[in-house]
N, C-alpha and C. Protein backbone atom coordinates (compact mmCIF):
# COMPACT_ATOMS: atom_id res chain seq x y z
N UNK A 1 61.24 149.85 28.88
CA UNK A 1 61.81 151.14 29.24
C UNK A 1 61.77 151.35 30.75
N UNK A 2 60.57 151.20 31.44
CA UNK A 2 60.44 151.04 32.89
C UNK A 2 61.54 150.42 33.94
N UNK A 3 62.02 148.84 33.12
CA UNK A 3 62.69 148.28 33.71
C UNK A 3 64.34 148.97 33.78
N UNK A 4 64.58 149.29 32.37
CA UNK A 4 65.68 149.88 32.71
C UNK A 4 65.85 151.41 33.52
N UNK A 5 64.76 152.13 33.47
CA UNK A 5 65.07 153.25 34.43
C UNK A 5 65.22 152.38 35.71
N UNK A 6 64.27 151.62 36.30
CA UNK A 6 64.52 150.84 37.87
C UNK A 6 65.65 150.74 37.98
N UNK A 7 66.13 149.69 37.18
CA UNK A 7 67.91 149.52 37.40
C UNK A 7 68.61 150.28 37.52
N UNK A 8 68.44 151.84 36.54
CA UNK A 8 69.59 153.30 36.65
C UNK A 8 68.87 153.71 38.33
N UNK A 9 68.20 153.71 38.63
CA UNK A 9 67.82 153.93 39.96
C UNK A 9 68.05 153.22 40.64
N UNK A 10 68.41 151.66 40.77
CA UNK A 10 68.96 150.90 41.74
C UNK A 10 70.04 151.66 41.84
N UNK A 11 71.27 152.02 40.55
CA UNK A 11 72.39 151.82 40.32
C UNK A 11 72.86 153.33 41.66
N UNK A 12 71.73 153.96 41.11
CA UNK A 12 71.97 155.51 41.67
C UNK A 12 72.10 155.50 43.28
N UNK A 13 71.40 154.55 43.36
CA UNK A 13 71.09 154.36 45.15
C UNK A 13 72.40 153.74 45.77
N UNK A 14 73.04 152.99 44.89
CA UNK A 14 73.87 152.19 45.89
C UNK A 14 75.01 153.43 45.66
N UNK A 15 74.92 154.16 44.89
CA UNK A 15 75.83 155.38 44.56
C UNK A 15 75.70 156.17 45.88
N UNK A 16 74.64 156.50 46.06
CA UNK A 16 74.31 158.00 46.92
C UNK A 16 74.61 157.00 48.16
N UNK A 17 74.49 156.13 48.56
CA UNK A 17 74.74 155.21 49.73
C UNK A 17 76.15 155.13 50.11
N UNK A 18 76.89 155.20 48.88
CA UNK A 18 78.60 155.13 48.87
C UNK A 18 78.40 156.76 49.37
N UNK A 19 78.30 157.80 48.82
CA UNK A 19 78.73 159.00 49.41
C UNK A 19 78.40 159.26 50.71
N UNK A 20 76.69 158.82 50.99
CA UNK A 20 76.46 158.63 52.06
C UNK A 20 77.38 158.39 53.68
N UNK A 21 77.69 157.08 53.01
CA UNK A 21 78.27 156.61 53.74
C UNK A 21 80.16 157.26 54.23
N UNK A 22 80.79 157.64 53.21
CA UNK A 22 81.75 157.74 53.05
C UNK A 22 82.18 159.16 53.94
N UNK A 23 80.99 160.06 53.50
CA UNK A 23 81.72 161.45 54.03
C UNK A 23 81.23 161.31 56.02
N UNK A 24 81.84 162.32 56.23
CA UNK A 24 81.94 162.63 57.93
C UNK A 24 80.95 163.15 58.05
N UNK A 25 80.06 163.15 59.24
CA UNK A 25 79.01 164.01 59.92
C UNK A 25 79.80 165.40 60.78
N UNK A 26 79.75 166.15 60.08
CA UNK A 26 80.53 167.03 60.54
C UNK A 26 81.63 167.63 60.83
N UNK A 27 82.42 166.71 59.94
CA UNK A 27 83.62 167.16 59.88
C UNK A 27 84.53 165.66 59.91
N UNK A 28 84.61 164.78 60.74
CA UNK A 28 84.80 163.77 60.99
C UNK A 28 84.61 162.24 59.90
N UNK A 29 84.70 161.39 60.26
CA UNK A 29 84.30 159.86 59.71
C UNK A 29 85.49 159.45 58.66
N UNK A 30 84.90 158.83 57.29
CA UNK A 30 86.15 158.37 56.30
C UNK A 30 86.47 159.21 55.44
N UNK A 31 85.65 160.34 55.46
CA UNK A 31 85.85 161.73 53.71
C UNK A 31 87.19 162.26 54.70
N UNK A 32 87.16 162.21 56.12
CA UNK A 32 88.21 163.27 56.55
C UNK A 32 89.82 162.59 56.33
N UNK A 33 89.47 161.34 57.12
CA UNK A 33 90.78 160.23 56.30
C UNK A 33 91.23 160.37 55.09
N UNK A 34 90.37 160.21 54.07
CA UNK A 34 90.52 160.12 52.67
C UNK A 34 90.73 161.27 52.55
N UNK A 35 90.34 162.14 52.75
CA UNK A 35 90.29 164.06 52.60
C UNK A 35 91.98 163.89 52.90
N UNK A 36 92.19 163.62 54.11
CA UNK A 36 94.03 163.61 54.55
C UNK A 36 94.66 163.01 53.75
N UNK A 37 94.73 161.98 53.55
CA UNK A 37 95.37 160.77 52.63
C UNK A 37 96.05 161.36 50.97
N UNK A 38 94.03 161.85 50.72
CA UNK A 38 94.56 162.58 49.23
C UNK A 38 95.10 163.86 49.39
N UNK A 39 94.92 164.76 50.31
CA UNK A 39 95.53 166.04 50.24
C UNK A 39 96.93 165.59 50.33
N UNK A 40 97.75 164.67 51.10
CA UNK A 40 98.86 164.61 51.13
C UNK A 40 99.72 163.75 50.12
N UNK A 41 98.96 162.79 49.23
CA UNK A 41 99.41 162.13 48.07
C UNK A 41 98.92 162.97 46.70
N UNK A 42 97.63 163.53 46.94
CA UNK A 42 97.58 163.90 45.36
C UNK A 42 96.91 165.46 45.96
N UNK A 43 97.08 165.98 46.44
CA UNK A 43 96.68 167.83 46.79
C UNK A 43 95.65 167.91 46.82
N UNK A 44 94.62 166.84 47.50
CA UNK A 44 93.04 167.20 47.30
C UNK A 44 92.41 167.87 48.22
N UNK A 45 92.12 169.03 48.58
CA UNK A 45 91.87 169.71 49.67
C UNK A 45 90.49 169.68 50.12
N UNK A 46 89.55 169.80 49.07
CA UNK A 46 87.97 169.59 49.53
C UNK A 46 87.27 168.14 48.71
N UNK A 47 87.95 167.66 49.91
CA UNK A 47 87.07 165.80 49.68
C UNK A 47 85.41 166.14 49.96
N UNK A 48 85.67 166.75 51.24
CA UNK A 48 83.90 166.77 51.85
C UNK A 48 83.10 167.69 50.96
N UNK A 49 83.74 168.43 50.07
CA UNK A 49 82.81 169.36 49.32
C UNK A 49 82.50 168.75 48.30
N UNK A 50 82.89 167.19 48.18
CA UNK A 50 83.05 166.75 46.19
C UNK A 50 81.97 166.55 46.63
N UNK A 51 82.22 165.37 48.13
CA UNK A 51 81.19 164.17 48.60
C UNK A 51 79.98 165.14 48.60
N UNK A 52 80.11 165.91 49.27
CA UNK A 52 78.21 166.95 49.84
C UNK A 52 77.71 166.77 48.07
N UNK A 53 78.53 167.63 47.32
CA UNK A 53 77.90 167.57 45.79
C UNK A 53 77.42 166.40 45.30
N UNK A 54 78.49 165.20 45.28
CA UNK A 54 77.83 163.92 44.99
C UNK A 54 76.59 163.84 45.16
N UNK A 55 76.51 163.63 46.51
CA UNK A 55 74.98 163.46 47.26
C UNK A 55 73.93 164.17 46.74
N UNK A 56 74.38 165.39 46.86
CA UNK A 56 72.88 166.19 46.28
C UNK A 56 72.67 166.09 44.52
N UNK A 57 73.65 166.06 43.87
CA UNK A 57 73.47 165.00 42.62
C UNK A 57 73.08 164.45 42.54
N UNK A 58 73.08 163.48 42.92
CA UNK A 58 72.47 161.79 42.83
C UNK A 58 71.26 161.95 43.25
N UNK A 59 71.22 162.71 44.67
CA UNK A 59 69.87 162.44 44.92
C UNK A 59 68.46 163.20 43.50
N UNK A 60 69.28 164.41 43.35
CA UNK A 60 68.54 164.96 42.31
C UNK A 60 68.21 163.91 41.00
N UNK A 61 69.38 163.03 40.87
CA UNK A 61 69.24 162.34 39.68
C UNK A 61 68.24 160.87 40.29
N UNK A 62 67.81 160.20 41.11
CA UNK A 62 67.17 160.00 41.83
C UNK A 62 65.51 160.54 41.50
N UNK A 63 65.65 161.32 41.88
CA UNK A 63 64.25 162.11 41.67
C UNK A 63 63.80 162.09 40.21
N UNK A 64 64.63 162.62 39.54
CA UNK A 64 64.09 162.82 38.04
C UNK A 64 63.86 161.86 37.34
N UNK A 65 64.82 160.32 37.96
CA UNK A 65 64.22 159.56 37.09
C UNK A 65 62.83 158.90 38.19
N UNK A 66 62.82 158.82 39.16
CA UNK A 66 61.25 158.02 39.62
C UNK A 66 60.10 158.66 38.80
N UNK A 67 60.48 160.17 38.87
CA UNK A 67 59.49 161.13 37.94
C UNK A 67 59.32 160.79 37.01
N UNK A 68 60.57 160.67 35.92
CA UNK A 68 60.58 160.03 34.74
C UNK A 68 59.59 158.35 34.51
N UNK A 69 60.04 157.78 35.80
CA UNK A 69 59.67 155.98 35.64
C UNK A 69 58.20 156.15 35.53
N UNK A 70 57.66 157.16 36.48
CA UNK A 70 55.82 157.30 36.55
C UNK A 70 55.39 157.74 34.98
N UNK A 71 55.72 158.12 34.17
CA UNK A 71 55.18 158.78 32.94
C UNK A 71 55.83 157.38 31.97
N UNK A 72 56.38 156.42 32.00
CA UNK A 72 56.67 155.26 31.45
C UNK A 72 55.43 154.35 31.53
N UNK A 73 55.39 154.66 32.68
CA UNK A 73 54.18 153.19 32.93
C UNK A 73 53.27 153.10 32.51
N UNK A 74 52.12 152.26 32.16
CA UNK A 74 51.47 151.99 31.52
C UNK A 74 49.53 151.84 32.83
N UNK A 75 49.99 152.73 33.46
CA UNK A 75 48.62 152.98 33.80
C UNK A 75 47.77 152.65 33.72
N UNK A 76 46.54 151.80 33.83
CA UNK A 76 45.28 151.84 33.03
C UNK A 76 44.07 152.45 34.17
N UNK A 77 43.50 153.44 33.61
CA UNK A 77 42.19 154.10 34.97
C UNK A 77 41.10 153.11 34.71
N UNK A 78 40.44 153.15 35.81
CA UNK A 78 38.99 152.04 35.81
C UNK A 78 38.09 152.98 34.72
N UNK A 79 38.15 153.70 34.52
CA UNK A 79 36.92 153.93 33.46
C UNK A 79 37.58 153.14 32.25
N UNK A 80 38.90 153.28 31.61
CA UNK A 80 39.47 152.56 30.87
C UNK A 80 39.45 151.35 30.72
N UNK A 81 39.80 150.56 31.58
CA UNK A 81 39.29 149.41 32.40
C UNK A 81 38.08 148.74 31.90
N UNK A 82 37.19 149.31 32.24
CA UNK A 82 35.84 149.34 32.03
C UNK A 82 35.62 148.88 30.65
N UNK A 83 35.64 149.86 30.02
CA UNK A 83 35.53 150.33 28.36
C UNK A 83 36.45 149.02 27.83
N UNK A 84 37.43 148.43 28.34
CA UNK A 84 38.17 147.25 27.57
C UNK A 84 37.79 145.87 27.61
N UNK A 85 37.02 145.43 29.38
CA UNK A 85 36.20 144.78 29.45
C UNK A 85 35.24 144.34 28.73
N UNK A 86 34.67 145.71 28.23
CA UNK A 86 33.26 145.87 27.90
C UNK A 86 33.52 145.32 26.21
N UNK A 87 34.64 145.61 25.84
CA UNK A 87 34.91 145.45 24.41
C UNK A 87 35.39 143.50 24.52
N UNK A 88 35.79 143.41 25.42
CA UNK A 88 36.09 141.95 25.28
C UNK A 88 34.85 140.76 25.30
N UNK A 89 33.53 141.14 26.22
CA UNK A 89 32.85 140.55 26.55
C UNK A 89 32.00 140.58 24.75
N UNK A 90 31.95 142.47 24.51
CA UNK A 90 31.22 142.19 23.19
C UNK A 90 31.73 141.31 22.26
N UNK A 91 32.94 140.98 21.88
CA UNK A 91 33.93 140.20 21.02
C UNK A 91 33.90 138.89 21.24
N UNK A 92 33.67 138.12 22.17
CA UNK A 92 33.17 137.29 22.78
C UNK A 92 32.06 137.00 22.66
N UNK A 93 31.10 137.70 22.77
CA UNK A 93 29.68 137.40 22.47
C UNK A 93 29.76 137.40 20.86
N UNK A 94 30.21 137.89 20.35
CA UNK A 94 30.29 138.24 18.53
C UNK A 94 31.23 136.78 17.96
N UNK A 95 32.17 136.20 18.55
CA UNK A 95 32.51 135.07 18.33
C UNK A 95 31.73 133.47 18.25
N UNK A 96 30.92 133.98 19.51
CA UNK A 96 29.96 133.13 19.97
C UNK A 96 28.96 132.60 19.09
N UNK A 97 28.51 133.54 19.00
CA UNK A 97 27.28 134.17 18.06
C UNK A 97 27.90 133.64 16.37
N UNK A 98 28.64 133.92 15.84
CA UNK A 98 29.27 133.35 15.06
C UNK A 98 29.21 131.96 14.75
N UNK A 99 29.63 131.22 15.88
CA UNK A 99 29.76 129.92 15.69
C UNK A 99 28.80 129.03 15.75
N UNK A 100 27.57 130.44 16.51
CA UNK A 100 26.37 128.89 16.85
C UNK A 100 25.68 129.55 15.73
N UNK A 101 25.86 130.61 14.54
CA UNK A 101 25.43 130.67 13.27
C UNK A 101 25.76 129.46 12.15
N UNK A 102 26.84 129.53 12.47
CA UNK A 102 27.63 128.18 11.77
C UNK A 102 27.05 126.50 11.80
N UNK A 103 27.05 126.55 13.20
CA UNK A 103 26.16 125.59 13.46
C UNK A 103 24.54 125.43 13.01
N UNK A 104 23.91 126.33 12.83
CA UNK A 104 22.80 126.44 12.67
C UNK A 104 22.50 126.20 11.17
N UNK A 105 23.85 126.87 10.38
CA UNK A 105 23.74 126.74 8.95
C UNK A 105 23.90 125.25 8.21
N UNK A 106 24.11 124.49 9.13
CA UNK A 106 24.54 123.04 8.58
C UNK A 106 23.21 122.52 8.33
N UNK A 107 23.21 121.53 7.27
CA UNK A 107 22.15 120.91 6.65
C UNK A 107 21.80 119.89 8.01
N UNK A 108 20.13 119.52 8.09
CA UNK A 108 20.16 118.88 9.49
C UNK A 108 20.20 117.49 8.52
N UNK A 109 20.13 117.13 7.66
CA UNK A 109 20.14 115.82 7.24
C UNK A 109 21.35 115.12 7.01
N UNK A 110 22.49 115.97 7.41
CA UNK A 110 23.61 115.62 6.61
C UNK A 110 23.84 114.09 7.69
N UNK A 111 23.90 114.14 8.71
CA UNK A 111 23.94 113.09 9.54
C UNK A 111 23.12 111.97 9.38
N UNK A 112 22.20 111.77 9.16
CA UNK A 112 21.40 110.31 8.82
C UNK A 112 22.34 109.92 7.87
């Protein structure tokens, strides 16, 4: 699940990077071109107002999912940590212990 939010968040970035990039600082750059271009082929009058929205979209969508990606993950706190260790070493020792019972239970004569 993690991995695929990363990716919708790669995807989002190279998004907000296109709007980024695209609109004018102030009036100016390629949204104003394109702003001209489409107002005069297809009647689009507020290019720079789609682009500003884009941006603050994305970026919002951006946010919600990193937020989102942190409550995916799989965390583990050192007291947790701890406590799993502690269960492995006992399980381990209980395996152990096991086998040199096993051993112990064998007839010692069987070998001569």
């Amino acid at each position: 699940m993690t991995s695929v939010l990363i990716i919708v968040i790669l995807v989002a970035c190279v998004v907000l990077g296109f709007f980024v990039l695209v609109q004018k600082p102030k009036g100016g750059g390629l949204s104003g071109s394109f702003g001209s271009i489409g107002s005069q082929v297809m009647g689009v009058k507020q290019s720079g107002d789609v682009m500003e929205k884009g941006t603050w979209y994305t970026m919002a969508i951006i946010a919600v999912l990193c937020v989102g990606t942190v409550f995916t993950l799989d965390i583990v706190s050192p007291e947790k940590a701890a406590k799993q260790e502690q269960q492995q070493q006992q399980g381990q020792q209980g395996a152990g212990q096991q086998q040199g019972g096993a051993q112990q239970n064998a007839p010692q004569g069987a070998g001569k």
